[in-house]
PDB file of N, CA and C in Angstrom:
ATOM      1  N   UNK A   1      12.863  28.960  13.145  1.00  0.00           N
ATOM      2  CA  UNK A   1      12.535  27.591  12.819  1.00  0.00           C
ATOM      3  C   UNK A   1      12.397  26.799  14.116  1.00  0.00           C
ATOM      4  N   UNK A   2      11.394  25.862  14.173  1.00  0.00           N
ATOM      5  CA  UNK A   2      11.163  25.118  15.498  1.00  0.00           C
ATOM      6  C   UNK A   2      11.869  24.278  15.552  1.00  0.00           C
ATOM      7  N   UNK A   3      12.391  23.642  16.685  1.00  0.00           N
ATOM      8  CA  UNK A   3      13.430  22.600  16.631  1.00  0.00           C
ATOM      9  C   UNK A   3      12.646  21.566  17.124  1.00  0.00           C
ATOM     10  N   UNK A   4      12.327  20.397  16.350  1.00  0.00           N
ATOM     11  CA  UNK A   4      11.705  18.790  16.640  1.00  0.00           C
ATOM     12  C   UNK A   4      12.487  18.266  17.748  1.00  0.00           C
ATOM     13  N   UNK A   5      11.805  17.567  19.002  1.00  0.00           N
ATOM     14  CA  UNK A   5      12.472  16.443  19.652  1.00  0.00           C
ATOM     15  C   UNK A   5      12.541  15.144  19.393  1.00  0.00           C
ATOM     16  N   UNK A   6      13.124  14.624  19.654  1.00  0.00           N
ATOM     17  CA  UNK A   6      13.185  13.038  19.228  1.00  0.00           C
ATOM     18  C   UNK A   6      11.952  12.912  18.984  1.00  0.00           C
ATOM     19  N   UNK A   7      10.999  12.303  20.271  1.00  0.00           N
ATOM     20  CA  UNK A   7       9.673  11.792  20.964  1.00  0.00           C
ATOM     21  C   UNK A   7       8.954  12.808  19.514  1.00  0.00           C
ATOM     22  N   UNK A   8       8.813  13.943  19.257  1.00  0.00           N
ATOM     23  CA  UNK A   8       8.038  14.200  18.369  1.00  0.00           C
ATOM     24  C   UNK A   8       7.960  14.090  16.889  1.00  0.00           C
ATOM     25  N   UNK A   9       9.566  13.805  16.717  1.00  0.00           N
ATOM     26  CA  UNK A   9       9.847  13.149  15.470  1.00  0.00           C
ATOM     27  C   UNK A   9       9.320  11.425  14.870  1.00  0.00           C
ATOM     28  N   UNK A  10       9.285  10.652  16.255  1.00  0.00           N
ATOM     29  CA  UNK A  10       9.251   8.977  16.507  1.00  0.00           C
ATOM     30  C   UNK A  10       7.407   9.234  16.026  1.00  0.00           C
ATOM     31  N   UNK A  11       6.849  10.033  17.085  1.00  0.00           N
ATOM     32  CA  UNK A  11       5.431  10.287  16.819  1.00  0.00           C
ATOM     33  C   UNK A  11       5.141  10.811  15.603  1.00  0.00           C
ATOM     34  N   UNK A  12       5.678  11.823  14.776  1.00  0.00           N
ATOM     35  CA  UNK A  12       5.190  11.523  13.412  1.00  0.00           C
ATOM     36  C   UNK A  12       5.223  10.534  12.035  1.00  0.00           C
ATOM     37  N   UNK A  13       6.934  10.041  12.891  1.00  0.00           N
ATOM     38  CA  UNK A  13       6.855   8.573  11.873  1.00  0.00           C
ATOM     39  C   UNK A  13       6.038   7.639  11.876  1.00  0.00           C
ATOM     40  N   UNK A  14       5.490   7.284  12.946  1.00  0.00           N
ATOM     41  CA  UNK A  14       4.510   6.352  13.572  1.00  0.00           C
ATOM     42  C   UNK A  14       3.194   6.572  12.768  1.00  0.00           C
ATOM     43  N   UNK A  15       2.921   8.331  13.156  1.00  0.00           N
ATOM     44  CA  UNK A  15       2.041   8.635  12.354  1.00  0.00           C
ATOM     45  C   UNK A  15       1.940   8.008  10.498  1.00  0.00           C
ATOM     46  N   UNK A  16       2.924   8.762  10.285  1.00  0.00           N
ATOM     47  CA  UNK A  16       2.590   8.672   8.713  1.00  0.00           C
ATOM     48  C   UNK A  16       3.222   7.290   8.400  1.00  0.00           C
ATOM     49  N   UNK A  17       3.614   5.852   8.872  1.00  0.00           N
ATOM     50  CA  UNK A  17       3.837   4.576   8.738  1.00  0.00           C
ATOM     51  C   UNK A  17       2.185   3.659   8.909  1.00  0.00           C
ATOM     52  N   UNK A  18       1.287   4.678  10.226  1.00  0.00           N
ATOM     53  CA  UNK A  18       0.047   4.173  10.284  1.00  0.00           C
ATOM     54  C   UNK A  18      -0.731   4.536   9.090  1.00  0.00           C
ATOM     55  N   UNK A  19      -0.452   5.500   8.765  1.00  0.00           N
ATOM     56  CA  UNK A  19      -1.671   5.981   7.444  1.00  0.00           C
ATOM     57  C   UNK A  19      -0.859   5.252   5.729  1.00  0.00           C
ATOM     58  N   UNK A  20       0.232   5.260   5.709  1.00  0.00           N
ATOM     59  CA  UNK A  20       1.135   4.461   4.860  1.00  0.00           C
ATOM     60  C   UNK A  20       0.255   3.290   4.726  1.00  0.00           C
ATOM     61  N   UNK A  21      -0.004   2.473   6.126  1.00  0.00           N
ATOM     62  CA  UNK A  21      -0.398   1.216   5.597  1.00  0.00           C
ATOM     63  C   UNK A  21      -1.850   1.213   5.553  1.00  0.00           C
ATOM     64  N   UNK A  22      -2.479   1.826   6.529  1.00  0.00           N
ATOM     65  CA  UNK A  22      -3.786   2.093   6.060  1.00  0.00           C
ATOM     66  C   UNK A  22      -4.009   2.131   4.000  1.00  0.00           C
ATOM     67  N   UNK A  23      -3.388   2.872   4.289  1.00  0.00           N
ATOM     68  CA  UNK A  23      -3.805   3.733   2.501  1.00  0.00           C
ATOM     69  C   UNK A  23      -3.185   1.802   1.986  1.00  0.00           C
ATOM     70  N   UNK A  24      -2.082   1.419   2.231  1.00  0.00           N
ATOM     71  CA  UNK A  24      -2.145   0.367   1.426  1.00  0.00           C
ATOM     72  C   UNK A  24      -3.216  -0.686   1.562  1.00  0.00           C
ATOM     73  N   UNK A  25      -3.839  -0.705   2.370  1.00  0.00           N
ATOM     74  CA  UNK A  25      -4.665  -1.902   2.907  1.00  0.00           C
ATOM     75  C   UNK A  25      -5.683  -1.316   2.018  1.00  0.00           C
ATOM     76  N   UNK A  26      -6.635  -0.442   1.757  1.00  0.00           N
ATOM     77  CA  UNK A  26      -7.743   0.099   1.319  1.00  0.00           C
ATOM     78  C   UNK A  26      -7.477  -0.029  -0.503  1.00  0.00           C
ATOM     79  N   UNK A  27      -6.090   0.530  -0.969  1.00  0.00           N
ATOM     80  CA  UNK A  27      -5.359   0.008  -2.399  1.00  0.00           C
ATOM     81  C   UNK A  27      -5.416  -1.109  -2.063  1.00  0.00           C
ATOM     82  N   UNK A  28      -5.045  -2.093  -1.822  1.00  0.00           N
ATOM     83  CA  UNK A  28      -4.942  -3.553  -2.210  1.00  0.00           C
ATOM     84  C   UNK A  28      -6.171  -3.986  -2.277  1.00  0.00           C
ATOM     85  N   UNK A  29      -7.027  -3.781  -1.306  1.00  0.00           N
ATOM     86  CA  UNK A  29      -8.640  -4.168  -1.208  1.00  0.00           C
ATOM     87  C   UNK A  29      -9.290  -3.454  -2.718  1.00  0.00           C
ATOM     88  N   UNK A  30      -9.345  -2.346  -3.153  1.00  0.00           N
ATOM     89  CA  UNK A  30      -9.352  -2.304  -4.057  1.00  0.00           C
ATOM     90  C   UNK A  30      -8.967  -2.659  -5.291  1.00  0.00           C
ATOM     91  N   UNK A  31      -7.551  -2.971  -5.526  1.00  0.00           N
ATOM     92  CA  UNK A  31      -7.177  -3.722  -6.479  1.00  0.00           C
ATOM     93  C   UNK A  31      -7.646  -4.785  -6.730  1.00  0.00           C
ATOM     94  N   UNK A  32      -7.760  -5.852  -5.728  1.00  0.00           N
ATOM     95  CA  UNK A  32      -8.430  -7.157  -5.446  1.00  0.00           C
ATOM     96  C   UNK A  32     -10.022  -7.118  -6.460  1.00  0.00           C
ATOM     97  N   UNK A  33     -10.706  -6.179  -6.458  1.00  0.00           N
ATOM     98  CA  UNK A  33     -11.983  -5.362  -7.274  1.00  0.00           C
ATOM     99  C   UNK A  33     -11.669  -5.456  -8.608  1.00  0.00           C
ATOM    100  N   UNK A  34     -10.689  -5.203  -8.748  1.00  0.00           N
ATOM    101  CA  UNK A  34     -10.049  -4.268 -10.095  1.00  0.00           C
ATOM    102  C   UNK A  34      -9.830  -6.167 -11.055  1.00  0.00           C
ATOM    103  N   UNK A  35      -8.896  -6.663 -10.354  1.00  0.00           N
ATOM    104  CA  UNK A  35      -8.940  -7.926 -10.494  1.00  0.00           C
ATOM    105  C   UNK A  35      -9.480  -8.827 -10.970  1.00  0.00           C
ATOM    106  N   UNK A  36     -10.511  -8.982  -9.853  1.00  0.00           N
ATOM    107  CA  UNK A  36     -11.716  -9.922 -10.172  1.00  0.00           C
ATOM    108  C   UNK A  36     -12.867  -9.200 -11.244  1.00  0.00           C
ATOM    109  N   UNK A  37     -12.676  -7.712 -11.585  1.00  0.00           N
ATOM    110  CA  UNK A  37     -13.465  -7.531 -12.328  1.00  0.00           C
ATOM    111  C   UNK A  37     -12.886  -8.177 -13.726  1.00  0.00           C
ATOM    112  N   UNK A  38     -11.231  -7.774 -14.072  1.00  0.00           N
ATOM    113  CA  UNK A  38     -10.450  -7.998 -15.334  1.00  0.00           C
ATOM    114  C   UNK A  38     -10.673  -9.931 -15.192  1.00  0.00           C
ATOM    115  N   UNK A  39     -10.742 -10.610 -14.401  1.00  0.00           N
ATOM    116  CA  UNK A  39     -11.181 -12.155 -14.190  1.00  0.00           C
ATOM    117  C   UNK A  39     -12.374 -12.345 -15.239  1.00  0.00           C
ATOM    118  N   UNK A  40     -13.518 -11.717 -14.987  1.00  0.00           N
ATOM    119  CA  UNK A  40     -14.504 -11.954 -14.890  1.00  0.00           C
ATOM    120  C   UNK A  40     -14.692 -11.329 -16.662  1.00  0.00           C
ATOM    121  N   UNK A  41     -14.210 -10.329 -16.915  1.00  0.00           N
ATOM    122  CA  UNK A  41     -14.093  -9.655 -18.404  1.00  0.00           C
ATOM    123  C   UNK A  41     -13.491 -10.883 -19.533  1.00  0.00           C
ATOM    124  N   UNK A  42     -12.366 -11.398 -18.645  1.00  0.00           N
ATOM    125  CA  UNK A  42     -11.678 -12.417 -19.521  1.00  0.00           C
ATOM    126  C   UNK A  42     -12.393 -13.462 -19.829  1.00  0.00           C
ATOM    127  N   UNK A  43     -13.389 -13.807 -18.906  1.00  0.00           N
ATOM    128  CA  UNK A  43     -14.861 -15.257 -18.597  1.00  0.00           C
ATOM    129  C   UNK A  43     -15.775 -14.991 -19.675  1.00  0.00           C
ATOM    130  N   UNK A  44     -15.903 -13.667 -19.788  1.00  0.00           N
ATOM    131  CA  UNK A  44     -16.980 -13.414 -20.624  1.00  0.00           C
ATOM    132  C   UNK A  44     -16.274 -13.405 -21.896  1.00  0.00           C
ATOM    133  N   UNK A  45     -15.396 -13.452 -22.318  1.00  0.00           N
ATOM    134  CA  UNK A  45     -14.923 -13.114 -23.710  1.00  0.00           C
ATOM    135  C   UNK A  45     -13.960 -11.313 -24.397  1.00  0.00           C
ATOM    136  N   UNK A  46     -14.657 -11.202 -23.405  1.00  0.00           N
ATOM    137  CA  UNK A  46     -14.089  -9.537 -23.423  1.00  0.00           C
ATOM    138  C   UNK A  46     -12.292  -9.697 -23.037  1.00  0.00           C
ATOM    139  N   UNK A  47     -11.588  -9.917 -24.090  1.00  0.00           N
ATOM    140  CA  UNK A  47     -10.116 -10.377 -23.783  1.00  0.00           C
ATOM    141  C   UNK A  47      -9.415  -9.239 -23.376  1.00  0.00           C
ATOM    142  N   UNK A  48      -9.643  -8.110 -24.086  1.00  0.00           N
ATOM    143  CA  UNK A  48      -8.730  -6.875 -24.041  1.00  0.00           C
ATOM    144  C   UNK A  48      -9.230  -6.234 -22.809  1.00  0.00           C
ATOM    145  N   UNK A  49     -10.227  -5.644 -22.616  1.00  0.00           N
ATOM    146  CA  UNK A  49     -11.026  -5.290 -21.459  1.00  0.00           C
ATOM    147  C   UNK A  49     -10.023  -6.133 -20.385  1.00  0.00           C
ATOM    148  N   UNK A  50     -10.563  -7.423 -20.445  1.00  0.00           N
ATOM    149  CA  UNK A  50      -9.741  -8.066 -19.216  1.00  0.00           C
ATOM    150  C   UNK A  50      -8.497  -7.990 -18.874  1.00  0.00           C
ATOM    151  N   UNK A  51      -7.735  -8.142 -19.873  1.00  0.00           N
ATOM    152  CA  UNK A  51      -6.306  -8.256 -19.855  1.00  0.00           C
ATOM    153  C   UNK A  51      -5.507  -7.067 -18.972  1.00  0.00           C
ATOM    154  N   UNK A  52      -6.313  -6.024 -19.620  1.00  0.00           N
ATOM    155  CA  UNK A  52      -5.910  -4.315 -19.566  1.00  0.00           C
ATOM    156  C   UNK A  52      -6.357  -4.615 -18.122  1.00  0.00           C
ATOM    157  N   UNK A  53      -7.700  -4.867 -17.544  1.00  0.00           N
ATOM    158  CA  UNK A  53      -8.064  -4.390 -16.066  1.00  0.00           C
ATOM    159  C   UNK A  53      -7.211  -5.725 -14.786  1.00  0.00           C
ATOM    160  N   UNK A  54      -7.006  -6.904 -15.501  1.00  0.00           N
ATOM    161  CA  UNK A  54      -6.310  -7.802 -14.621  1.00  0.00           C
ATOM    162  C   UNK A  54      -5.031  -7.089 -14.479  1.00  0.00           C
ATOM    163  N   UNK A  55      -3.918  -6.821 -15.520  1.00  0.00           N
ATOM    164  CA  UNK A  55      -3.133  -6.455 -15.592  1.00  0.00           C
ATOM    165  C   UNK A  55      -2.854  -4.762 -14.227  1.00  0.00           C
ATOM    166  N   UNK A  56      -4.020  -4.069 -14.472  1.00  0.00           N
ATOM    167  CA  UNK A  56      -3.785  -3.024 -13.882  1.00  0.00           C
ATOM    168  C   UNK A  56      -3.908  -3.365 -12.418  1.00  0.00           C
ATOM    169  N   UNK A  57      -5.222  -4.136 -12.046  1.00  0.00           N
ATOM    170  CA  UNK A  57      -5.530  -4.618 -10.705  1.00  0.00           C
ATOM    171  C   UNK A  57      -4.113  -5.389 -10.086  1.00  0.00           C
ATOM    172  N   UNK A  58      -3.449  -5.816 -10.645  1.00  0.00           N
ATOM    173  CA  UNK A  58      -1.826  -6.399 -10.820  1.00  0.00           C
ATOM    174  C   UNK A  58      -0.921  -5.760 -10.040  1.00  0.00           C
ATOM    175  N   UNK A  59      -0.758  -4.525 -11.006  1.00  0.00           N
ATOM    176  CA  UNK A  59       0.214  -3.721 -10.431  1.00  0.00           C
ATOM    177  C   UNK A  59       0.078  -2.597  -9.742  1.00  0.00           C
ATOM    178  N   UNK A  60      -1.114  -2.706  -9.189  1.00  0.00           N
ATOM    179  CA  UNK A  60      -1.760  -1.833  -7.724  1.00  0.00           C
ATOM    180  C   UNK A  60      -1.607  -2.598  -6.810  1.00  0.00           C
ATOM    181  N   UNK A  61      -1.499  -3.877  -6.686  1.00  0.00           N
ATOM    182  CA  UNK A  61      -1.407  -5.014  -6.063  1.00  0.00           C
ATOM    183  C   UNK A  61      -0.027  -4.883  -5.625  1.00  0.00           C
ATOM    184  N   UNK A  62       1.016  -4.947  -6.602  1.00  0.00           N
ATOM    185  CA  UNK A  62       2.575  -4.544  -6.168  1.00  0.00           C
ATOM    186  C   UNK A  62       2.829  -3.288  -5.529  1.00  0.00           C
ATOM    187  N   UNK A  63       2.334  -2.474  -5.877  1.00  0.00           N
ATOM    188  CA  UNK A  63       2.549  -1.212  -5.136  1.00  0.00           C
ATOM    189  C   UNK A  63       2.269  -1.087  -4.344  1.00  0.00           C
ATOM    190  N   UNK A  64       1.151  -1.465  -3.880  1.00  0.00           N
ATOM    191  CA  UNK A  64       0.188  -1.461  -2.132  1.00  0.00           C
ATOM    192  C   UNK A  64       1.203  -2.273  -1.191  1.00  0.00           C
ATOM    193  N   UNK A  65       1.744  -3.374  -1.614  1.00  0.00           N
ATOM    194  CA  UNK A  65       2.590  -4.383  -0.566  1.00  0.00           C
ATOM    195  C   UNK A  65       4.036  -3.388  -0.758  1.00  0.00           C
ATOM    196  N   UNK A  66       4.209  -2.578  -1.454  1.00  0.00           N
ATOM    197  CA  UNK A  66       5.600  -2.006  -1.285  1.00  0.00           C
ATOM    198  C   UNK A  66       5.579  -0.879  -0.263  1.00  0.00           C
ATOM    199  N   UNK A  67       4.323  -0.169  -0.610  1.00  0.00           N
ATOM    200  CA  UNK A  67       3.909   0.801   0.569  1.00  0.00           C
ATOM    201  C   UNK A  67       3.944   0.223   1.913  1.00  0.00           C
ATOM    202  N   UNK A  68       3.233  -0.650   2.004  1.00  0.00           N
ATOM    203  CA  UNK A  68       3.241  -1.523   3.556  1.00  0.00           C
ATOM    204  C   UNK A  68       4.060  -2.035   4.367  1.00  0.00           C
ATOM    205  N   UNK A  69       5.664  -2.532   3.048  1.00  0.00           N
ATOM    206  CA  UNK A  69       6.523  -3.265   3.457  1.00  0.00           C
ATOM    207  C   UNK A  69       7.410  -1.505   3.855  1.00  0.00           C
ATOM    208  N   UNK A  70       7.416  -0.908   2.906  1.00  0.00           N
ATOM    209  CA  UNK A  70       8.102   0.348   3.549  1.00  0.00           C
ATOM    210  C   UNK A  70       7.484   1.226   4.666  1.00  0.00           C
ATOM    211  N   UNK A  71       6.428   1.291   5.345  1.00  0.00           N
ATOM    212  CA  UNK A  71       5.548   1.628   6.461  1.00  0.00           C
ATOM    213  C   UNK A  71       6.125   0.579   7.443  1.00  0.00           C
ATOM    214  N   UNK A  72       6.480  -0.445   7.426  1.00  0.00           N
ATOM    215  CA  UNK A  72       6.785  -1.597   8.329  1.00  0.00           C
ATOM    216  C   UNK A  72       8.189  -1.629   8.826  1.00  0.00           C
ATOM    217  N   UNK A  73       9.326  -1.288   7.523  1.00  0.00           N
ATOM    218  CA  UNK A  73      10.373  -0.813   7.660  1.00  0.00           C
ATOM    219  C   UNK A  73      10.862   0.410   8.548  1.00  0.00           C
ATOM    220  N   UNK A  74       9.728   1.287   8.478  1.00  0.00           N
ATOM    221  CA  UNK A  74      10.096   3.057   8.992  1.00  0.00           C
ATOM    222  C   UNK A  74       9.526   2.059  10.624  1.00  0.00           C
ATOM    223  N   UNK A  75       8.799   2.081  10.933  1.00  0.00           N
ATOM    224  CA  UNK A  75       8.643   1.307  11.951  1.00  0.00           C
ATOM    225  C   UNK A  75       9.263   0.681  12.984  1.00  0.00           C
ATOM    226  N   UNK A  76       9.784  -0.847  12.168  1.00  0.00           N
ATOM    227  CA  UNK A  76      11.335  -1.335  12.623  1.00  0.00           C
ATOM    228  C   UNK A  76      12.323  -0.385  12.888  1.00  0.00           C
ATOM    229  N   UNK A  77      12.747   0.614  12.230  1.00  0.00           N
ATOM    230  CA  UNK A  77      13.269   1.196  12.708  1.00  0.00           C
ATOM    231  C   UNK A  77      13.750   2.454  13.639  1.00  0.00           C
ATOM    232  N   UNK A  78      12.218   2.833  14.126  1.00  0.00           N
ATOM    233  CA  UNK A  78      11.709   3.071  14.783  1.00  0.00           C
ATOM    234  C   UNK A  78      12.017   2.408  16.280  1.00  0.00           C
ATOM    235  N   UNK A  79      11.707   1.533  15.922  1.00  0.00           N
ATOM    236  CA  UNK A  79      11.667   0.919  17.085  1.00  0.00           C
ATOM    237  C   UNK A  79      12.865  -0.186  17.659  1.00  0.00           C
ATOM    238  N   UNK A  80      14.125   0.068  16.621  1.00  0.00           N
ATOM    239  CA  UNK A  80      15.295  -0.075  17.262  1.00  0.00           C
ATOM    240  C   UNK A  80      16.345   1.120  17.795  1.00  0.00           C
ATOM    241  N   UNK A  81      15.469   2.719  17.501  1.00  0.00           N
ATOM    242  CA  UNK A  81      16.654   3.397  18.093  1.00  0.00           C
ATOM    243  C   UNK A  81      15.837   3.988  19.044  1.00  0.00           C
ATOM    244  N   UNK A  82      14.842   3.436  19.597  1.00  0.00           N
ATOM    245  CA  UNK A  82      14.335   3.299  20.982  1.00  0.00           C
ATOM    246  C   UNK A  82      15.199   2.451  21.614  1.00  0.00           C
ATOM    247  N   UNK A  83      15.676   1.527  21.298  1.00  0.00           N
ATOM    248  CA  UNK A  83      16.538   0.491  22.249  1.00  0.00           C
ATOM    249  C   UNK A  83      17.831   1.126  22.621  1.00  0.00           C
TER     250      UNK A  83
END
């Protein structure tokens, strides 16, 4: 079994905290879609349609900022046991 060094451990957190928020940024931008489409369903009369797609665009919306806030977290801490 290979044994990780610090420095290469810090570098993969980094890593997968950058793609963490990536991936959330691209989900939220999408959700935002998802959204304004269930908006726009509800405008037209289409209640259920809307409800169902606002609702979902919703809680992709929560999940994307939880990903980000936990990518931000691994991070921070990251970057206090450098100090």
């Amino acid at each position: 079994m290979t044994q990780f060094t610090n420095q290469e451990i810090i570098k993969e957190r980094v890593r997968q905290a950058r793609q963490s928020f990536n991936l959330a940024l691209v989900a939220t931008a999408m959700s935002t879609f998802i959204s304004l489409t269930g908006a726009g369903l509800l405008l037209t009369g289409r209640a259920n349609e809307g409800a169902v797609t606002a609702a979902s665009g919703m809680t992709a919306s929560v999940r994307c900022a939880q990903l980000a806030k936990d990518a931000n977290d691994r991070l921070d801490k990251i970057g206090q046991a450098k100090r």
